[in-house]
PDB file of N, CA and C in Angstrom:
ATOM      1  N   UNK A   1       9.366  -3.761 -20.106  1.00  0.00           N
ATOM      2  CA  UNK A   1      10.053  -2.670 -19.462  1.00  0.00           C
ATOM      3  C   UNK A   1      10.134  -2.964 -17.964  1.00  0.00           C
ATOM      4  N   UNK A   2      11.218  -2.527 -17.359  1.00  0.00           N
ATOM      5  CA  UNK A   2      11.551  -2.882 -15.736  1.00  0.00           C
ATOM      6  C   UNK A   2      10.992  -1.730 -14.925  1.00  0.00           C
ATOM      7  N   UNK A   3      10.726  -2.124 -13.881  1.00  0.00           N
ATOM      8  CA  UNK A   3      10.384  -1.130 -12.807  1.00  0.00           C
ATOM      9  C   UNK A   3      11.631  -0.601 -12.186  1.00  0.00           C
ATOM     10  N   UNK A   4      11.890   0.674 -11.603  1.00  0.00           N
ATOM     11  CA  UNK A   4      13.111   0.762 -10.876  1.00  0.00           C
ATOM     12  C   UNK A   4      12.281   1.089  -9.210  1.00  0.00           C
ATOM     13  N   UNK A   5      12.918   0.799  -8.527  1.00  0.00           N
ATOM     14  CA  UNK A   5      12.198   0.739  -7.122  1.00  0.00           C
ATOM     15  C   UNK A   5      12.965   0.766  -6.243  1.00  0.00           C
ATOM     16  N   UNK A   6      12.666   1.904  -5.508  1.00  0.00           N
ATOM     17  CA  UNK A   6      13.832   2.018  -4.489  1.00  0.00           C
ATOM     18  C   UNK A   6      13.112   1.586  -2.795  1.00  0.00           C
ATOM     19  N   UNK A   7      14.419   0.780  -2.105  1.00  0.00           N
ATOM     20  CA  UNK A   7      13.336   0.297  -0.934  1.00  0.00           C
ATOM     21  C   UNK A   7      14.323   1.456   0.473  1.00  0.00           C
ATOM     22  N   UNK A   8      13.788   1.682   1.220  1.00  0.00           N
ATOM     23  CA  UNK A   8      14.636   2.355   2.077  1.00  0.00           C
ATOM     24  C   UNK A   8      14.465   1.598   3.411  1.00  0.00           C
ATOM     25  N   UNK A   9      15.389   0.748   3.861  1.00  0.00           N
ATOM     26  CA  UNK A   9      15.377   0.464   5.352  1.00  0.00           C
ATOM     27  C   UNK A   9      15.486   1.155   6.402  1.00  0.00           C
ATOM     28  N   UNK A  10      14.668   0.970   7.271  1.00  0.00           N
ATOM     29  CA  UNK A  10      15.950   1.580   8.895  1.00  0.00           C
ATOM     30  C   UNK A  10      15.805   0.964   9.648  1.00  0.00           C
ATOM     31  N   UNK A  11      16.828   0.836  10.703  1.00  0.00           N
ATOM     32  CA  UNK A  11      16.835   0.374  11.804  1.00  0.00           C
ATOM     33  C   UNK A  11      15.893   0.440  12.863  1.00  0.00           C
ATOM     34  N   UNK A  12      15.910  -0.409  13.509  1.00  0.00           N
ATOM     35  CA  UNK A  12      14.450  -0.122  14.767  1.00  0.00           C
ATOM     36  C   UNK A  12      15.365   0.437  15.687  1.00  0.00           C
ATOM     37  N   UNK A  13      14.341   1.133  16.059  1.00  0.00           N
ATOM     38  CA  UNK A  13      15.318   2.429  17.334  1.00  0.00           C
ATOM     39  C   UNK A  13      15.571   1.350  18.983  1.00  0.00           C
ATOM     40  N   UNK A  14      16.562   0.804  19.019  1.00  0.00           N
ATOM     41  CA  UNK A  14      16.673   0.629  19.971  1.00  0.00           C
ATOM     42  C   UNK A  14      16.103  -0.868  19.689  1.00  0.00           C
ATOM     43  N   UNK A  15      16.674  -1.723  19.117  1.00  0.00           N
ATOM     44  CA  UNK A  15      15.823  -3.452  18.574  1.00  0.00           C
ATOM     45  C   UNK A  15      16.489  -4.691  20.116  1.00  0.00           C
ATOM     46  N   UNK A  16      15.736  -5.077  20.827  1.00  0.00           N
ATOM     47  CA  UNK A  16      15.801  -5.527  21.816  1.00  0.00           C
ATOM     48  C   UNK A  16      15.137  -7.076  21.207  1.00  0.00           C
ATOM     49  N   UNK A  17      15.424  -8.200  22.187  1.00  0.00           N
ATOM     50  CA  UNK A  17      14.773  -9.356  21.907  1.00  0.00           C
ATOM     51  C   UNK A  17      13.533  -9.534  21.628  1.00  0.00           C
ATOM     52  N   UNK A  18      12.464  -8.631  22.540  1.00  0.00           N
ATOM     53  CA  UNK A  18      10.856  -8.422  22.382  1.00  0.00           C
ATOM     54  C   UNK A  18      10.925  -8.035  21.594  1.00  0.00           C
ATOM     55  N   UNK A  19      10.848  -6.673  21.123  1.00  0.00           N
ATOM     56  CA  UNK A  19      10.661  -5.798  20.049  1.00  0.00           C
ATOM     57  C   UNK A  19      10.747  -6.882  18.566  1.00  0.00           C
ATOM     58  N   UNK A  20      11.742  -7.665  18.284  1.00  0.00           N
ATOM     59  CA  UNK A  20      11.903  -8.373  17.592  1.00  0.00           C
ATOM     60  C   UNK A  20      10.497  -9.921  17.579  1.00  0.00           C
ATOM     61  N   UNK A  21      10.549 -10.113  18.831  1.00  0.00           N
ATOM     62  CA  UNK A  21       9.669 -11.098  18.371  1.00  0.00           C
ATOM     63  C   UNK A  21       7.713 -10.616  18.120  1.00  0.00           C
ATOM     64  N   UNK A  22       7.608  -9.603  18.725  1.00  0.00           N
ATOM     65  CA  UNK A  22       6.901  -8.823  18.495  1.00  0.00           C
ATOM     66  C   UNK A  22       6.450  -8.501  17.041  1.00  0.00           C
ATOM     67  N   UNK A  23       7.550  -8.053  16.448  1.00  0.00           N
ATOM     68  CA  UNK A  23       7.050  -7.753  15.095  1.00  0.00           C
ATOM     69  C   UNK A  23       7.303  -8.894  14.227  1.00  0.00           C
ATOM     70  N   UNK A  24       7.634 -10.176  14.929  1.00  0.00           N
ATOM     71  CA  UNK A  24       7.502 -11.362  13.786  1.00  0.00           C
ATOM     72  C   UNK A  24       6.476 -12.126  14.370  1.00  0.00           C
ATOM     73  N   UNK A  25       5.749 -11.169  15.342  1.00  0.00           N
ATOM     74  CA  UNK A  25       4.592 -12.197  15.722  1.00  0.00           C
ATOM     75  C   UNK A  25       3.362 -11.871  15.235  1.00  0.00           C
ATOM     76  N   UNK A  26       3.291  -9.913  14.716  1.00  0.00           N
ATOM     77  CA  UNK A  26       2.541  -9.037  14.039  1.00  0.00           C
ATOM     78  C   UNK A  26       2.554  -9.425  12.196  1.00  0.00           C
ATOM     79  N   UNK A  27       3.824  -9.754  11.763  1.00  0.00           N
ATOM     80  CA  UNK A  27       4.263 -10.281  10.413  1.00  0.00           C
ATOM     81  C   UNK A  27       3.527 -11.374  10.357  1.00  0.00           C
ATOM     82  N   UNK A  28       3.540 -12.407  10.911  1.00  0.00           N
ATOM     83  CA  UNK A  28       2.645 -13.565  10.731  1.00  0.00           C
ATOM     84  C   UNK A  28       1.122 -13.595  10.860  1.00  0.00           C
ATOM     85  N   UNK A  29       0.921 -12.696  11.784  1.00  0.00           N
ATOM     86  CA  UNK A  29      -0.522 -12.067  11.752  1.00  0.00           C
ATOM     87  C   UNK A  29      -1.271 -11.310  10.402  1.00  0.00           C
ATOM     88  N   UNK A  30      -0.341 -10.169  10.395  1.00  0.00           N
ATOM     89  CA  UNK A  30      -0.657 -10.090   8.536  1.00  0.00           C
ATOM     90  C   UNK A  30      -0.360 -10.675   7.302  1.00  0.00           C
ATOM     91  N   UNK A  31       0.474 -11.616   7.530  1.00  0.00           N
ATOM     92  CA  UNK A  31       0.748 -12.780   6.640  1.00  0.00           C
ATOM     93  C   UNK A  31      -0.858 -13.887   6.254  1.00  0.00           C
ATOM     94  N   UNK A  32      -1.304 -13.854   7.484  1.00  0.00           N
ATOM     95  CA  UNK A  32      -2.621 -15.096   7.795  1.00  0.00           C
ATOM     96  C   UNK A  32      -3.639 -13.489   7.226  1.00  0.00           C
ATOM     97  N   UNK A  33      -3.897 -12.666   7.575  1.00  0.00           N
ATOM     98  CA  UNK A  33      -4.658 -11.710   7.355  1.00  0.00           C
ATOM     99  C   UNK A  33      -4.921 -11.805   5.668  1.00  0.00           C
ATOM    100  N   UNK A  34      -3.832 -11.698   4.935  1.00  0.00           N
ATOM    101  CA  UNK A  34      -3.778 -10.972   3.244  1.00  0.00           C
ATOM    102  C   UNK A  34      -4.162 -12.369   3.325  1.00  0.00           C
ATOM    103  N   UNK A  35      -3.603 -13.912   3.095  1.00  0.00           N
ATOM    104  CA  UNK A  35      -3.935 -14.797   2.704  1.00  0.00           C
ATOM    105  C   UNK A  35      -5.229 -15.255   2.922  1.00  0.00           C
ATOM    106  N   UNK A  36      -5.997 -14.243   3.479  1.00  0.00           N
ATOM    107  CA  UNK A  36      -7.344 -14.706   4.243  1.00  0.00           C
ATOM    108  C   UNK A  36      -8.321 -13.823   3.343  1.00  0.00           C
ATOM    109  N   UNK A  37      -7.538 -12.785   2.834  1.00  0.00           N
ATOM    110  CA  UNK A  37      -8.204 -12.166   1.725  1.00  0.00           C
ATOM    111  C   UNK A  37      -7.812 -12.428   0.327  1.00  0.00           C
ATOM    112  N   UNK A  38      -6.907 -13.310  -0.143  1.00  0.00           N
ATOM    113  CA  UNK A  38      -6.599 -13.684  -1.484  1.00  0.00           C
ATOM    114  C   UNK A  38      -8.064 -14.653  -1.471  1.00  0.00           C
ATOM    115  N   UNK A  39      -8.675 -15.303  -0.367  1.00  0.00           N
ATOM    116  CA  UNK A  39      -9.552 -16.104  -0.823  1.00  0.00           C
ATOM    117  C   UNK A  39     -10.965 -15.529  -1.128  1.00  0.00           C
ATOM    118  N   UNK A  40     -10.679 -14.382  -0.649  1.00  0.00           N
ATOM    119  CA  UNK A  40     -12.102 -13.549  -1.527  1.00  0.00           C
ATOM    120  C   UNK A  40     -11.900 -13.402  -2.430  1.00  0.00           C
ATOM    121  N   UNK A  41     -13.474 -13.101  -3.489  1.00  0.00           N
ATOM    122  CA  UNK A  41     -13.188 -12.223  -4.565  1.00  0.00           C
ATOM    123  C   UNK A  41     -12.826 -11.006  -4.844  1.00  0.00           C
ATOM    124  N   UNK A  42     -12.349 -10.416  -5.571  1.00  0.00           N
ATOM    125  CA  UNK A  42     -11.826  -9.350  -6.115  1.00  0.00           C
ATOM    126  C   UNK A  42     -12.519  -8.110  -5.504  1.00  0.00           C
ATOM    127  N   UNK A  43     -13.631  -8.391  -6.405  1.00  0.00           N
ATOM    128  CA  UNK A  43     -14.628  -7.511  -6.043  1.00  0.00           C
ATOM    129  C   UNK A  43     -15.291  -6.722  -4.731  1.00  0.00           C
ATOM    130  N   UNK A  44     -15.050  -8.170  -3.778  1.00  0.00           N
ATOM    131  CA  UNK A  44     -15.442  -8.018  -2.628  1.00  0.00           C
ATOM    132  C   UNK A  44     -14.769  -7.294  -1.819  1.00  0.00           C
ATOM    133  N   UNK A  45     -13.331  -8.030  -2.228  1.00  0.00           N
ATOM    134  CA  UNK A  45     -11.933  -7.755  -1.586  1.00  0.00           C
ATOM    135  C   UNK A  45     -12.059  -6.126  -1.419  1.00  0.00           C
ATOM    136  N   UNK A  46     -11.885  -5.600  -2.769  1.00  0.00           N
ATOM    137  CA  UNK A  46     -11.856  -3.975  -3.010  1.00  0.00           C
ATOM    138  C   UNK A  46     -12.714  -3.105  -1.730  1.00  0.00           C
ATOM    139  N   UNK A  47     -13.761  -3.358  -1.527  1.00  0.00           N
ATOM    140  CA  UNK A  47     -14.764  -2.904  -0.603  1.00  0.00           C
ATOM    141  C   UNK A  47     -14.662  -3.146   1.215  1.00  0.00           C
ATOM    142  N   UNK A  48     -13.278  -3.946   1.036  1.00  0.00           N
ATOM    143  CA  UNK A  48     -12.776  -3.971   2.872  1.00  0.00           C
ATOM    144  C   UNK A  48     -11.960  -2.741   2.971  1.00  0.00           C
ATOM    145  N   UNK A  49     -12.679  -2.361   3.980  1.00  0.00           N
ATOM    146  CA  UNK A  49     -11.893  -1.291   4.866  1.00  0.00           C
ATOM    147  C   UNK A  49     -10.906  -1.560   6.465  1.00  0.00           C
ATOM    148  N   UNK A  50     -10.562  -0.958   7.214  1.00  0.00           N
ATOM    149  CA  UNK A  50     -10.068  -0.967   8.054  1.00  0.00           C
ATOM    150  C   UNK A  50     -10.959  -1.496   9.165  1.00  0.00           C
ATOM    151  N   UNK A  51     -11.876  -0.772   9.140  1.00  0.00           N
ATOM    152  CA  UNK A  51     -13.346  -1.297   9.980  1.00  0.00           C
ATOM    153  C   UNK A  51     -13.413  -2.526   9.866  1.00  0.00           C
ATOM    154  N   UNK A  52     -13.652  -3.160   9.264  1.00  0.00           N
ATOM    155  CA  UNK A  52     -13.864  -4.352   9.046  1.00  0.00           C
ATOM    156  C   UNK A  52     -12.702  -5.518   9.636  1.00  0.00           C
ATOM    157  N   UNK A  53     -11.385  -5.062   9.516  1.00  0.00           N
ATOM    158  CA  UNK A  53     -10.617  -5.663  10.375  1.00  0.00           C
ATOM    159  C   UNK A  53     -10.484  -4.969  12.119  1.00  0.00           C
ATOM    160  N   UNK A  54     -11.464  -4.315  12.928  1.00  0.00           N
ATOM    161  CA  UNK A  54     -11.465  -4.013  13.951  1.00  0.00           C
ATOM    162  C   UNK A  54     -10.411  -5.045  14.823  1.00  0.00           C
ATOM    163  N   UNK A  55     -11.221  -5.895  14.834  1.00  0.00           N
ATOM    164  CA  UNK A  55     -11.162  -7.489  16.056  1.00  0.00           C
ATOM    165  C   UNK A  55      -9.848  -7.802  15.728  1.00  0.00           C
ATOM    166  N   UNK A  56      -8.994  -7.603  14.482  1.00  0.00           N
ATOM    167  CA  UNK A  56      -7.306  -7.864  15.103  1.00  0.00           C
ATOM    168  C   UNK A  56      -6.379  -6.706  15.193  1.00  0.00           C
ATOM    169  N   UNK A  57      -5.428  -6.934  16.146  1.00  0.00           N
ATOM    170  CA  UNK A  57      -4.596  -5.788  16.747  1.00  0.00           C
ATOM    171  C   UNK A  57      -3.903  -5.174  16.119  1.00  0.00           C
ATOM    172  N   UNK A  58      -3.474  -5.710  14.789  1.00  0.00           N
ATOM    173  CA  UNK A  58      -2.531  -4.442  13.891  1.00  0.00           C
ATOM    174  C   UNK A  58      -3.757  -3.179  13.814  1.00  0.00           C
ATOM    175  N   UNK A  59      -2.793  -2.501  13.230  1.00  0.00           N
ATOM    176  CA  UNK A  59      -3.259  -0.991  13.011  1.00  0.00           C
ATOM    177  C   UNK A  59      -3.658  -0.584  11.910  1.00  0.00           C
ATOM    178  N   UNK A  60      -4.984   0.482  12.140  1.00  0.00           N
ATOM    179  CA  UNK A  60      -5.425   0.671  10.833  1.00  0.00           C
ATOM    180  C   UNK A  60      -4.271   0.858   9.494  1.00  0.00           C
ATOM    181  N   UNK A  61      -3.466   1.687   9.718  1.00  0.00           N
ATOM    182  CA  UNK A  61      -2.716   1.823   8.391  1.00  0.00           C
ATOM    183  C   UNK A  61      -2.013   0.607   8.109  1.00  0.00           C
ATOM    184  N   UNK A  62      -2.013  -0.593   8.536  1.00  0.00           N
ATOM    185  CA  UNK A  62      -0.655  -1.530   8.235  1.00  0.00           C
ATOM    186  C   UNK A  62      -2.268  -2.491   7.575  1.00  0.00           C
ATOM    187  N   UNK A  63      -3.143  -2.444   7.932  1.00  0.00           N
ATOM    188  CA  UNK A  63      -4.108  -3.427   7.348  1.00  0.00           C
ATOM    189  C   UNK A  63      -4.774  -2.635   6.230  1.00  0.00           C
ATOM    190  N   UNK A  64      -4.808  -1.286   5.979  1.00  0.00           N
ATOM    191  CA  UNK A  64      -4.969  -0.522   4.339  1.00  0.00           C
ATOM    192  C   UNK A  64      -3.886  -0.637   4.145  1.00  0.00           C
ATOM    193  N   UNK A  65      -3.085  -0.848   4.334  1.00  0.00           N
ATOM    194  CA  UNK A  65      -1.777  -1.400   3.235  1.00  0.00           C
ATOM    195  C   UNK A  65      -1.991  -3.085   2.754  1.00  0.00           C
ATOM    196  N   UNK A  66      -2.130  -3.767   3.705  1.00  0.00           N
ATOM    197  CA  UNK A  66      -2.497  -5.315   2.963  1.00  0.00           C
ATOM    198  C   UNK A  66      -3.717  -5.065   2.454  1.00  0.00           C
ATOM    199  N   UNK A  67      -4.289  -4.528   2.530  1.00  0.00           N
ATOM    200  CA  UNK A  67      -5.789  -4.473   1.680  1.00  0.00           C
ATOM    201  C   UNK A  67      -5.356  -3.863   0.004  1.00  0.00           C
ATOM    202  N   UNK A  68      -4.613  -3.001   0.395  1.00  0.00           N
ATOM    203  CA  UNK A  68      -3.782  -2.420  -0.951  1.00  0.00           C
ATOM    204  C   UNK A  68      -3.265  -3.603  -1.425  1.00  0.00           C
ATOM    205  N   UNK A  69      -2.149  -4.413  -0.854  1.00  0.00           N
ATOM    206  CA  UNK A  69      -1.617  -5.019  -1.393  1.00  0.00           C
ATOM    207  C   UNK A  69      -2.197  -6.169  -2.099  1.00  0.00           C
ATOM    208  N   UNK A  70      -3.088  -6.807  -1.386  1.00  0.00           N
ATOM    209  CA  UNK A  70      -4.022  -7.990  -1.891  1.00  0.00           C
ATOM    210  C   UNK A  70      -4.841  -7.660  -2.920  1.00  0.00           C
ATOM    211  N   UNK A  71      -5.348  -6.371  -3.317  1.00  0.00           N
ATOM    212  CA  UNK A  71      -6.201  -6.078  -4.521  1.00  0.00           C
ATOM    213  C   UNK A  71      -5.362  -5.940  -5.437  1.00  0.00           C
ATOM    214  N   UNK A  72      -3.887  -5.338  -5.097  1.00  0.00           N
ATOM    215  CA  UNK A  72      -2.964  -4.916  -6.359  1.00  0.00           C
ATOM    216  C   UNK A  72      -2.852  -6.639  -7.770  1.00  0.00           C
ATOM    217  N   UNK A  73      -2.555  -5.825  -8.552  1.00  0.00           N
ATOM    218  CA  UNK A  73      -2.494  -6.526  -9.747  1.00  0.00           C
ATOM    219  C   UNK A  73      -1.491  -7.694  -9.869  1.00  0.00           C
ATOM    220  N   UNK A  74      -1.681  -8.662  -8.561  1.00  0.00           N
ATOM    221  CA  UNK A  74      -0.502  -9.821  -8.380  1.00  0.00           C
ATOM    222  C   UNK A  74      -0.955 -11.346  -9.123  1.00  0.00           C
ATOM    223  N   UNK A  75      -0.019 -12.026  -9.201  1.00  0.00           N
ATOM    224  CA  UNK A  75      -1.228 -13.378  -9.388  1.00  0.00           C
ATOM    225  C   UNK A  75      -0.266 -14.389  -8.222  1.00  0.00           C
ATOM    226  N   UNK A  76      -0.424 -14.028  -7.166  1.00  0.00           N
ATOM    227  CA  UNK A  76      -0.002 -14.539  -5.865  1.00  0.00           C
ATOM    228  C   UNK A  76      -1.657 -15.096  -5.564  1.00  0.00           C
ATOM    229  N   UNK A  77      -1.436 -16.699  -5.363  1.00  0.00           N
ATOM    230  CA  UNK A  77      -2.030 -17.047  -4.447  1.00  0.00           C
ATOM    231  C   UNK A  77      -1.899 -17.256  -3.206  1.00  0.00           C
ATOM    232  N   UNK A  78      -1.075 -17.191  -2.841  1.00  0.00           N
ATOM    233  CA  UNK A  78      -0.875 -17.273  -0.927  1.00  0.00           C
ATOM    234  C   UNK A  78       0.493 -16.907  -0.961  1.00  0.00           C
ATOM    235  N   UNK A  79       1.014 -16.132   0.320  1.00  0.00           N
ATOM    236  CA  UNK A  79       2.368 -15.304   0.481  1.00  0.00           C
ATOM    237  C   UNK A  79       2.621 -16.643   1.627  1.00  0.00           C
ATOM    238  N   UNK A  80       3.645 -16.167   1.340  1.00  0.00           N
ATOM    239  CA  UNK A  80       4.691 -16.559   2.175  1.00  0.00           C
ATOM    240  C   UNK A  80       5.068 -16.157   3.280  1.00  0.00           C
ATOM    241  N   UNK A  81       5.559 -14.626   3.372  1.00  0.00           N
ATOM    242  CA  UNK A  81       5.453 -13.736   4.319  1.00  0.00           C
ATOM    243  C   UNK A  81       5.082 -12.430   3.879  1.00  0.00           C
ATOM    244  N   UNK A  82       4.588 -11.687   4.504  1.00  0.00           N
ATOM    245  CA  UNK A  82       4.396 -10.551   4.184  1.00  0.00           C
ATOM    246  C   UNK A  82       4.585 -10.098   5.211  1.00  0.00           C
ATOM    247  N   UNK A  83       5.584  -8.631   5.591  1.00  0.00           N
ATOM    248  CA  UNK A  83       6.315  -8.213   6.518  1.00  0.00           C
ATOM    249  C   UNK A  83       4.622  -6.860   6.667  1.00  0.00           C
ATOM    250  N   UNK A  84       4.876  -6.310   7.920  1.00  0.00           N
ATOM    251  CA  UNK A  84       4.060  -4.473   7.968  1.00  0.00           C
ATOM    252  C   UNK A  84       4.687  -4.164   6.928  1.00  0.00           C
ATOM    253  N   UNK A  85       4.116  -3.480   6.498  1.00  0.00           N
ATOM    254  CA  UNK A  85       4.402  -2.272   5.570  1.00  0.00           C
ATOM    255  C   UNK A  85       3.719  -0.927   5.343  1.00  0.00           C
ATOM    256  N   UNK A  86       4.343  -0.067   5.050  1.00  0.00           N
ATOM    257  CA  UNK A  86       3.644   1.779   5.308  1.00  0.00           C
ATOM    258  C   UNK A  86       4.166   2.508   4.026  1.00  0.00           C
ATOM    259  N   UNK A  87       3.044   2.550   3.146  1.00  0.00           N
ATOM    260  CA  UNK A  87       3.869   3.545   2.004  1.00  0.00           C
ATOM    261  C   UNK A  87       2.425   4.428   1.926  1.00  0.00           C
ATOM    262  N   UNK A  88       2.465   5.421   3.514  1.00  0.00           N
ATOM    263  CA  UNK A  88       1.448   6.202   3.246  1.00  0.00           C
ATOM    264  C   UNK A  88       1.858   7.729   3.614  1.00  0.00           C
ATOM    265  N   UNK A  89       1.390   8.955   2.991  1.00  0.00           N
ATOM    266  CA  UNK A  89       2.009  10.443   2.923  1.00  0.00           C
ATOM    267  C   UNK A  89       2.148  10.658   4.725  1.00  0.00           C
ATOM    268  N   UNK A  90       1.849   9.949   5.414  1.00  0.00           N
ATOM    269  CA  UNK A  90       1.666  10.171   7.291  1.00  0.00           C
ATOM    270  C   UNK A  90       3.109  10.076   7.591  1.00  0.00           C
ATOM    271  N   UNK A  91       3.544   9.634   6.987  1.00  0.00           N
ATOM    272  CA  UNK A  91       4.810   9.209   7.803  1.00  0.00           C
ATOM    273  C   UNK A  91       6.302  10.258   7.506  1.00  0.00           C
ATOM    274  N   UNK A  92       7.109  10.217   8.687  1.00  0.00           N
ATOM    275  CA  UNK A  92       7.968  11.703   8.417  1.00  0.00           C
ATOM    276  C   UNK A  92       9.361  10.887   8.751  1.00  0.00           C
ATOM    277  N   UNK A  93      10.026  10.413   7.908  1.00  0.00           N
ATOM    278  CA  UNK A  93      11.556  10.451   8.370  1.00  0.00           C
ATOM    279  C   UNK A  93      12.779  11.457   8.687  1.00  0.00           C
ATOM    280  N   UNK A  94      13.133  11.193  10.133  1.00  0.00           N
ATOM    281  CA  UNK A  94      13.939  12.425  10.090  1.00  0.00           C
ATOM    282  C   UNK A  94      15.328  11.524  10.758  1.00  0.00           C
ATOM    283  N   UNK A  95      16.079  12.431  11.379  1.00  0.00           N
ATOM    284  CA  UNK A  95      17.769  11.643  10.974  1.00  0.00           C
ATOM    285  C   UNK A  95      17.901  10.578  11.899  1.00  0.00           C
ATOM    286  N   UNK A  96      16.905  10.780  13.138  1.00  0.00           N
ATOM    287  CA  UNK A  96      16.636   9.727  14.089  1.00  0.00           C
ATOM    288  C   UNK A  96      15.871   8.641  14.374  1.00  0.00           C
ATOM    289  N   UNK A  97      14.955   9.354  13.693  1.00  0.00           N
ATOM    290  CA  UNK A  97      13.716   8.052  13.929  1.00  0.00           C
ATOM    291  C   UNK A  97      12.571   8.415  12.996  1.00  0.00           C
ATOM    292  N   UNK A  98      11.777   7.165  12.739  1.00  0.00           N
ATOM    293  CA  UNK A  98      10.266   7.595  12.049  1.00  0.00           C
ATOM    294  C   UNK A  98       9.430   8.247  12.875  1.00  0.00           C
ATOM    295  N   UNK A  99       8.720   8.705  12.621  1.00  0.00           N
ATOM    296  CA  UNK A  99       7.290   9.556  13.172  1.00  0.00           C
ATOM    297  C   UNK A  99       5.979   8.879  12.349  1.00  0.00           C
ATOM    298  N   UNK A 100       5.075   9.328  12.837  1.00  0.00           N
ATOM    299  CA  UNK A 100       4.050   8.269  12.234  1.00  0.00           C
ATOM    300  C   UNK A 100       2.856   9.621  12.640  1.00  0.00           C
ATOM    301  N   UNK A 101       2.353  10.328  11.882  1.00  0.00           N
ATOM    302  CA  UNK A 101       1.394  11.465  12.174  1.00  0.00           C
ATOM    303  C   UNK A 101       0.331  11.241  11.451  1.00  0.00           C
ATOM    304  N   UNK A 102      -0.964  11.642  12.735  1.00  0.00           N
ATOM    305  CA  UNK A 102      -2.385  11.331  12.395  1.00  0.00           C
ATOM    306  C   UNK A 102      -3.305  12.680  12.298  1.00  0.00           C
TER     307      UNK A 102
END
């Protein structure tokens, strides 16, 4: 049976040259991050929190999302890329821009 999955893009408010290399400099950062946790075990894996990634600069919610993602039920041994990602109830789209509420 297929999954149906809907992805929703948006635009970055205002995407300038920085802004851009910025977040492909943050993408590669959590790219090296998840692949740094495919080499744990499972077990172990499950039991990282946010805390535990203090010492690098992404943000708590974008590193419980690769922590999500790396425990999920993949048989990926090493990504390729893995972009940020946010599929958490905090976040508010409205006709202009994201919001991000703590």
């Amino acid at each position: 049976m297929s999954k149906l999955t809907l992805t929703l893009k948006l635009p970055f408010y205002r995407l300038n040259a920085c802004k851009a290399a910025e977040f492909e400099r943050l993408t590669l950062l959590n790219t090296e991050v998840a692949n740094t946790l495919l080499k744990v075990d499972t077990s172990v894996r499950r039991k990282y929190t946010s805390k535990d990634f203090d010492h690098i600069e992404i943000g708590s919610m974008w590193i419980n999302q690769t922590i999500r993602n790396t425990c999920a039920l993949t048989k990926v041994k090493k990504f390729k890329r893995l972009p940020l990602e946010l599929t958490t109830p905090r976040t508010q789209v409205t006709e202009k821009a994201v919001s991000f509420n703590n």
